[in-house]
N, C-alpha and C. Protein backbone atom coordinates (compact mmCIF):
# COMPACT_ATOMS: atom_id res chain seq x y z
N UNK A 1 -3.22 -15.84 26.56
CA UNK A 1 -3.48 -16.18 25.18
C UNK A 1 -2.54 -17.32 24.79
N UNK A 2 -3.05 -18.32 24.44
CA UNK A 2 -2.36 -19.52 23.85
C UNK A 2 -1.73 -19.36 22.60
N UNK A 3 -0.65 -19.39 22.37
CA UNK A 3 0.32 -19.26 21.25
C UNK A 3 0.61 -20.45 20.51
N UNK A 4 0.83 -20.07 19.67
CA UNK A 4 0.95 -21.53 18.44
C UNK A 4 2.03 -21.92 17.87
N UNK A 5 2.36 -23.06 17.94
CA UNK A 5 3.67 -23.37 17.70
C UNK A 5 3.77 -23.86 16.40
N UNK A 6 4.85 -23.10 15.95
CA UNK A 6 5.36 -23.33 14.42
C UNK A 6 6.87 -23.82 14.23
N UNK A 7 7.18 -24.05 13.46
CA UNK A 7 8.62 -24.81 12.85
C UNK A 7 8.91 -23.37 13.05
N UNK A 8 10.01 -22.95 13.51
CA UNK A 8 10.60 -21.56 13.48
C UNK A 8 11.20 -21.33 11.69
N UNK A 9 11.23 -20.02 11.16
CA UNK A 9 11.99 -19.71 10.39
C UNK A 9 13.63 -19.37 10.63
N UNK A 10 14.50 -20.05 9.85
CA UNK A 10 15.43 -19.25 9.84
C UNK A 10 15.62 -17.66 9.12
N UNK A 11 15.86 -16.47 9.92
CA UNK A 11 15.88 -15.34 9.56
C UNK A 11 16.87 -14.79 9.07
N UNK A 12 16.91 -14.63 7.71
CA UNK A 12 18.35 -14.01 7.27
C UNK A 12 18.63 -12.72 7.73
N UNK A 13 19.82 -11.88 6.74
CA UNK A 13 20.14 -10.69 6.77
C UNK A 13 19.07 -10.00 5.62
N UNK A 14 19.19 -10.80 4.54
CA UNK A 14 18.41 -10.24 3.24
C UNK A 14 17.06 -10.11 3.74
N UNK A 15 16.52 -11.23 4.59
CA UNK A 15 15.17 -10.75 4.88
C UNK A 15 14.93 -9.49 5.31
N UNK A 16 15.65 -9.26 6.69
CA UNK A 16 15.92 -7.97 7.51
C UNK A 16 15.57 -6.68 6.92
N UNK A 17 16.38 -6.77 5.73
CA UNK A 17 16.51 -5.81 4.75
C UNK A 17 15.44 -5.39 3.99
N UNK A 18 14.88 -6.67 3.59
CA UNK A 18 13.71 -6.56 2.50
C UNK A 18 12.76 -6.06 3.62
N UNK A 19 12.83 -6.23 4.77
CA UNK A 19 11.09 -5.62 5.79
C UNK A 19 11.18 -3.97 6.17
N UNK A 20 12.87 -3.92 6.12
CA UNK A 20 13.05 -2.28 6.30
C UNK A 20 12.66 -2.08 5.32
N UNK A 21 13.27 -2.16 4.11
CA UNK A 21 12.54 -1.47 2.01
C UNK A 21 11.08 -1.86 1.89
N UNK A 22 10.04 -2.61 2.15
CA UNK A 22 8.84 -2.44 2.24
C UNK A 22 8.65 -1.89 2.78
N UNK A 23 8.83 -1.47 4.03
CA UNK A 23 8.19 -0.42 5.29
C UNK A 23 8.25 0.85 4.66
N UNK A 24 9.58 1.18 4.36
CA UNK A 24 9.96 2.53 3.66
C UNK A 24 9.21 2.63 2.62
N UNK A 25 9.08 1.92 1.41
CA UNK A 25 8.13 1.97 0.53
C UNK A 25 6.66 2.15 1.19
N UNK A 26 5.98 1.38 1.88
CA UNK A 26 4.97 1.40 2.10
C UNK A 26 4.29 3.08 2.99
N UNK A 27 5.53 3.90 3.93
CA UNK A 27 5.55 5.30 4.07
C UNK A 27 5.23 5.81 3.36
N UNK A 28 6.17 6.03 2.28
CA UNK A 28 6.05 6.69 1.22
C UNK A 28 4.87 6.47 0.22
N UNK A 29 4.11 5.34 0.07
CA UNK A 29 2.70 5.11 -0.61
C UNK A 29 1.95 5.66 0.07
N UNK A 30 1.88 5.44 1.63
CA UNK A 30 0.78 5.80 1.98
C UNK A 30 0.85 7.50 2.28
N UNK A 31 1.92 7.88 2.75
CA UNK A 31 2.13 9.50 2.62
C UNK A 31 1.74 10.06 1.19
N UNK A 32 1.92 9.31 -0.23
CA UNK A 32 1.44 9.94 -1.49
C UNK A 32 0.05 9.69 -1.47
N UNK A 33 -0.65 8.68 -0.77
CA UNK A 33 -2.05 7.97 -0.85
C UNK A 33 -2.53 9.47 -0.44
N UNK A 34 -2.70 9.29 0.75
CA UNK A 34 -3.32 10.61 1.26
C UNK A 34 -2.88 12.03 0.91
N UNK A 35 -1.89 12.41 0.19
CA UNK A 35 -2.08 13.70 -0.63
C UNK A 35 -2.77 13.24 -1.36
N UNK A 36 -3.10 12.33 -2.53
CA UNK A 36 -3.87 12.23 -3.26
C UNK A 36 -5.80 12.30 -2.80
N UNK A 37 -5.82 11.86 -2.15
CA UNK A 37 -6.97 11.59 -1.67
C UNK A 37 -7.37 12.82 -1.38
N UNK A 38 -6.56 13.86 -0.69
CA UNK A 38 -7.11 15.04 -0.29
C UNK A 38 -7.09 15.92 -1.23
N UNK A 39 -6.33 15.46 -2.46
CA UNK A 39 -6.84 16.16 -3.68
C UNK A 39 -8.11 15.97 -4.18
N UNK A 40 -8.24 15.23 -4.03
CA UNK A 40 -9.87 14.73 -4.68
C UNK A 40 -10.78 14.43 -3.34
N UNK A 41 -10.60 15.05 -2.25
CA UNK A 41 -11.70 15.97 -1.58
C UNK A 41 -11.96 17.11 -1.82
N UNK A 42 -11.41 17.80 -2.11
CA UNK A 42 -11.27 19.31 -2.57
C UNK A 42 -11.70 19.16 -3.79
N UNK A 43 -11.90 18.31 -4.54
CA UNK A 43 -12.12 18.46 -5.97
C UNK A 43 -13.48 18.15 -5.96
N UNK A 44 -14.12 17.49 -5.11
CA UNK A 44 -15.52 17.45 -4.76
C UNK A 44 -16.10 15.68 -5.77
N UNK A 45 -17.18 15.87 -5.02
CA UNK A 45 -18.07 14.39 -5.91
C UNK A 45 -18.18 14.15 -7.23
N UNK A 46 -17.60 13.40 -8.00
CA UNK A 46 -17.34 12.91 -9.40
C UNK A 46 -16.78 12.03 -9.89
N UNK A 47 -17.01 11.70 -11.29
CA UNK A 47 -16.57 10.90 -11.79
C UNK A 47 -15.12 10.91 -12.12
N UNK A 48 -13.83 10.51 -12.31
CA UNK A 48 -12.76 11.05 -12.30
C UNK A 48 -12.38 9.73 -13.76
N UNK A 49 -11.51 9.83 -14.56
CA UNK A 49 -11.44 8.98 -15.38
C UNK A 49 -9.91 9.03 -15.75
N UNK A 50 -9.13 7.84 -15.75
CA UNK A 50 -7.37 8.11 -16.06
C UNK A 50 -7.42 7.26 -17.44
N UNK A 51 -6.28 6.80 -17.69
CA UNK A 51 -5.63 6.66 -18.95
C UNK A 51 -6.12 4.71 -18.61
N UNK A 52 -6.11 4.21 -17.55
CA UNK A 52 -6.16 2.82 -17.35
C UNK A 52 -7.07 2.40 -16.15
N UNK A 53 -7.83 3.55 -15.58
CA UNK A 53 -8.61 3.90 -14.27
C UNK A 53 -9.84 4.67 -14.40
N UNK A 54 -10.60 4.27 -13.81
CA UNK A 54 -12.03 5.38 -13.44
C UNK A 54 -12.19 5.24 -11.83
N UNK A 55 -12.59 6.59 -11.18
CA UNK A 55 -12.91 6.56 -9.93
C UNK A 55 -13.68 7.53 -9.98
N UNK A 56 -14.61 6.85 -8.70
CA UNK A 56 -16.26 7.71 -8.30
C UNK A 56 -15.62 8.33 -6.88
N UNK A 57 -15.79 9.32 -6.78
CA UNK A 57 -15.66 10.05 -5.29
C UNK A 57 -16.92 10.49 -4.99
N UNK A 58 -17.59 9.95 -3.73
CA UNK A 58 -18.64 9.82 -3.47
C UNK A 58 -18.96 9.90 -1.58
N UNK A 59 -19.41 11.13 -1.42
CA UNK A 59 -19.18 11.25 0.13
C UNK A 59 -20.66 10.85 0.66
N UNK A 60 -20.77 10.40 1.56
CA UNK A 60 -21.67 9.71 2.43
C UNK A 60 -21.43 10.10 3.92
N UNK A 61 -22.20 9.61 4.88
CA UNK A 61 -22.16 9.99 6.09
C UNK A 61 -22.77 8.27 6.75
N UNK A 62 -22.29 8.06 8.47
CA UNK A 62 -22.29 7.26 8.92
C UNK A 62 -22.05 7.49 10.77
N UNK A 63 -22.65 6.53 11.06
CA UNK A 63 -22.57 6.77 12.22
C UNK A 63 -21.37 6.41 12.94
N UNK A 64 -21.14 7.42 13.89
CA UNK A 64 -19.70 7.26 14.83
C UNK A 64 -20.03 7.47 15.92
N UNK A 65 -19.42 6.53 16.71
CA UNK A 65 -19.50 6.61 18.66
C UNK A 65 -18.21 7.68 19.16
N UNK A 66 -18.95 8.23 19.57
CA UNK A 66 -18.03 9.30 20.73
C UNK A 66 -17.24 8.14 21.80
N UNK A 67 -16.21 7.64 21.59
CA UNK A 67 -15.56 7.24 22.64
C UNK A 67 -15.59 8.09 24.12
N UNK A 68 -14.40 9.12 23.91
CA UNK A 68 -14.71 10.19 24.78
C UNK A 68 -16.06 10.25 25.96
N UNK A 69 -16.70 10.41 25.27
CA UNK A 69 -18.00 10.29 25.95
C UNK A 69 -18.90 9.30 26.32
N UNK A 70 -18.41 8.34 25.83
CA UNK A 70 -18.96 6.52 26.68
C UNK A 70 -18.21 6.68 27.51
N UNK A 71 -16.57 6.84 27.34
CA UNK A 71 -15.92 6.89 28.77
C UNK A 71 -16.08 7.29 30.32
N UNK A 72 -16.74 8.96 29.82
CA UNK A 72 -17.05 10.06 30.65
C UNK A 72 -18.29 9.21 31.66
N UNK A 73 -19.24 8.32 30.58
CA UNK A 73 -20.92 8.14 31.26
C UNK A 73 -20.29 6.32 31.69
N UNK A 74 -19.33 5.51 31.51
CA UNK A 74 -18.95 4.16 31.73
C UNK A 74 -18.19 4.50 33.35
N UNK A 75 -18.10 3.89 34.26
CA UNK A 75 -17.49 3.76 35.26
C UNK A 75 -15.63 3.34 35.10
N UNK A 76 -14.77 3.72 35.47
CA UNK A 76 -13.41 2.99 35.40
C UNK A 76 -13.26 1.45 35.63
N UNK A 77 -14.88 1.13 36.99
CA UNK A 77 -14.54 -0.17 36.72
C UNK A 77 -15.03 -1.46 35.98
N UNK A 78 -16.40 -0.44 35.21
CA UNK A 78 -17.01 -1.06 33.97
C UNK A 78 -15.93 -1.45 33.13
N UNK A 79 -15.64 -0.38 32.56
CA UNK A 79 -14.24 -0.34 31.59
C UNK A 79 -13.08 -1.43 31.84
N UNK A 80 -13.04 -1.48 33.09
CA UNK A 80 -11.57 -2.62 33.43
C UNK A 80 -12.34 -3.75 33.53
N UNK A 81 -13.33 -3.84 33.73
CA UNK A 81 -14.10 -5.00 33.67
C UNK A 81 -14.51 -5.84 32.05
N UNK A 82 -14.07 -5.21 31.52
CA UNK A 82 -14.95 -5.39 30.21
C UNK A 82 -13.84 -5.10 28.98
N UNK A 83 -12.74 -4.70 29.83
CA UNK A 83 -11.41 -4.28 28.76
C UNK A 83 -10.10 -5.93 28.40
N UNK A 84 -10.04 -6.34 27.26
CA UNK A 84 -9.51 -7.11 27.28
C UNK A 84 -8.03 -7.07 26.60
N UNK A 85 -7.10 -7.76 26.40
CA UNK A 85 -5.71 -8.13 25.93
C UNK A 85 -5.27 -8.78 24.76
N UNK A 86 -4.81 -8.48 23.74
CA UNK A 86 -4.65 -8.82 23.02
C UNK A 86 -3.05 -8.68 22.76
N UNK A 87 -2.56 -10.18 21.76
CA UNK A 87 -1.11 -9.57 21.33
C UNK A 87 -0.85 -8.84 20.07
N UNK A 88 0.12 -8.13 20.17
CA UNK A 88 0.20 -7.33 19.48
C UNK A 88 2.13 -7.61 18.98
N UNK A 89 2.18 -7.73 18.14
CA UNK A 89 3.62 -7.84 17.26
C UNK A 89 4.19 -6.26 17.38
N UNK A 90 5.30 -6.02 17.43
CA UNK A 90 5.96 -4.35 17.06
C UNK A 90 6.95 -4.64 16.42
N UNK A 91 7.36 -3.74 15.50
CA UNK A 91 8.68 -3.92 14.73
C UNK A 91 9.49 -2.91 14.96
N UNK A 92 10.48 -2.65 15.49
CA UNK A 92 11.26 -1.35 15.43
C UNK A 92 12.22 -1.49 14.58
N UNK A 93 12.30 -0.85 13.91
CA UNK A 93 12.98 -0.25 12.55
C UNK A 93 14.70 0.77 12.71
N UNK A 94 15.42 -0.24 12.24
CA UNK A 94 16.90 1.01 12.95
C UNK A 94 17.98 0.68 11.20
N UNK A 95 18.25 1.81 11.02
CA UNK A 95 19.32 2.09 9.88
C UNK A 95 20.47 1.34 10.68
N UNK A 96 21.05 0.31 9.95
CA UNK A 96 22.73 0.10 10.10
C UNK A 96 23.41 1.07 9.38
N UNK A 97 24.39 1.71 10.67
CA UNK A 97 25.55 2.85 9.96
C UNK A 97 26.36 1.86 9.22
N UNK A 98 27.23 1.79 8.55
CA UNK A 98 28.21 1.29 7.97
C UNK A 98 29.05 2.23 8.20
């Protein structure tokens, strides 16, 4: 994969910081997201109405491929044949003790 060349950033400390406190924030949204959400599965199909918000909960159905089971009926060397690479960024995340 051909990579693209950019003017590098200089990376502070403050940045550092600010990508750990979004991350953490963004846990914590999405850990409240989905309690919420599974409140209002249980609460079933409706109109829901807040103080500055309206929401429709509205369940539908759609089609899904059994991975699993293309695997089982695909050959290993279909699959490696046909399986490609992509890059992928990771961030690992570490508390400074002080």
């Amino acid at each position: 994969m051909a990579k693209t060349t950019t003017k590098p950033t200089t990376i502070t400390a403050d940045m550092v910081d600010e990508l750990a406190s979004v991350r953490d924030q963004l846990k914590a949204l999405t850990a409240r997201e989905k309690h919420l959400k599974e409140t209002f599965r249980k609460s079933g199909a409706a109109i829901y109405r807040g103080d500055h918000y309206q929401i429709e909960i509205v369940f539908t159905s759609r089609p899904q491929l059994d991975m699993d089971a293309v695997r089982t009926k695909l050959s290993p060397a279909w699959i490696a044949e046909n399986t490609g690479e992509v890059e992928v960024m990771n961030i690992r995340q570490m508390e400074i003790v002080k």
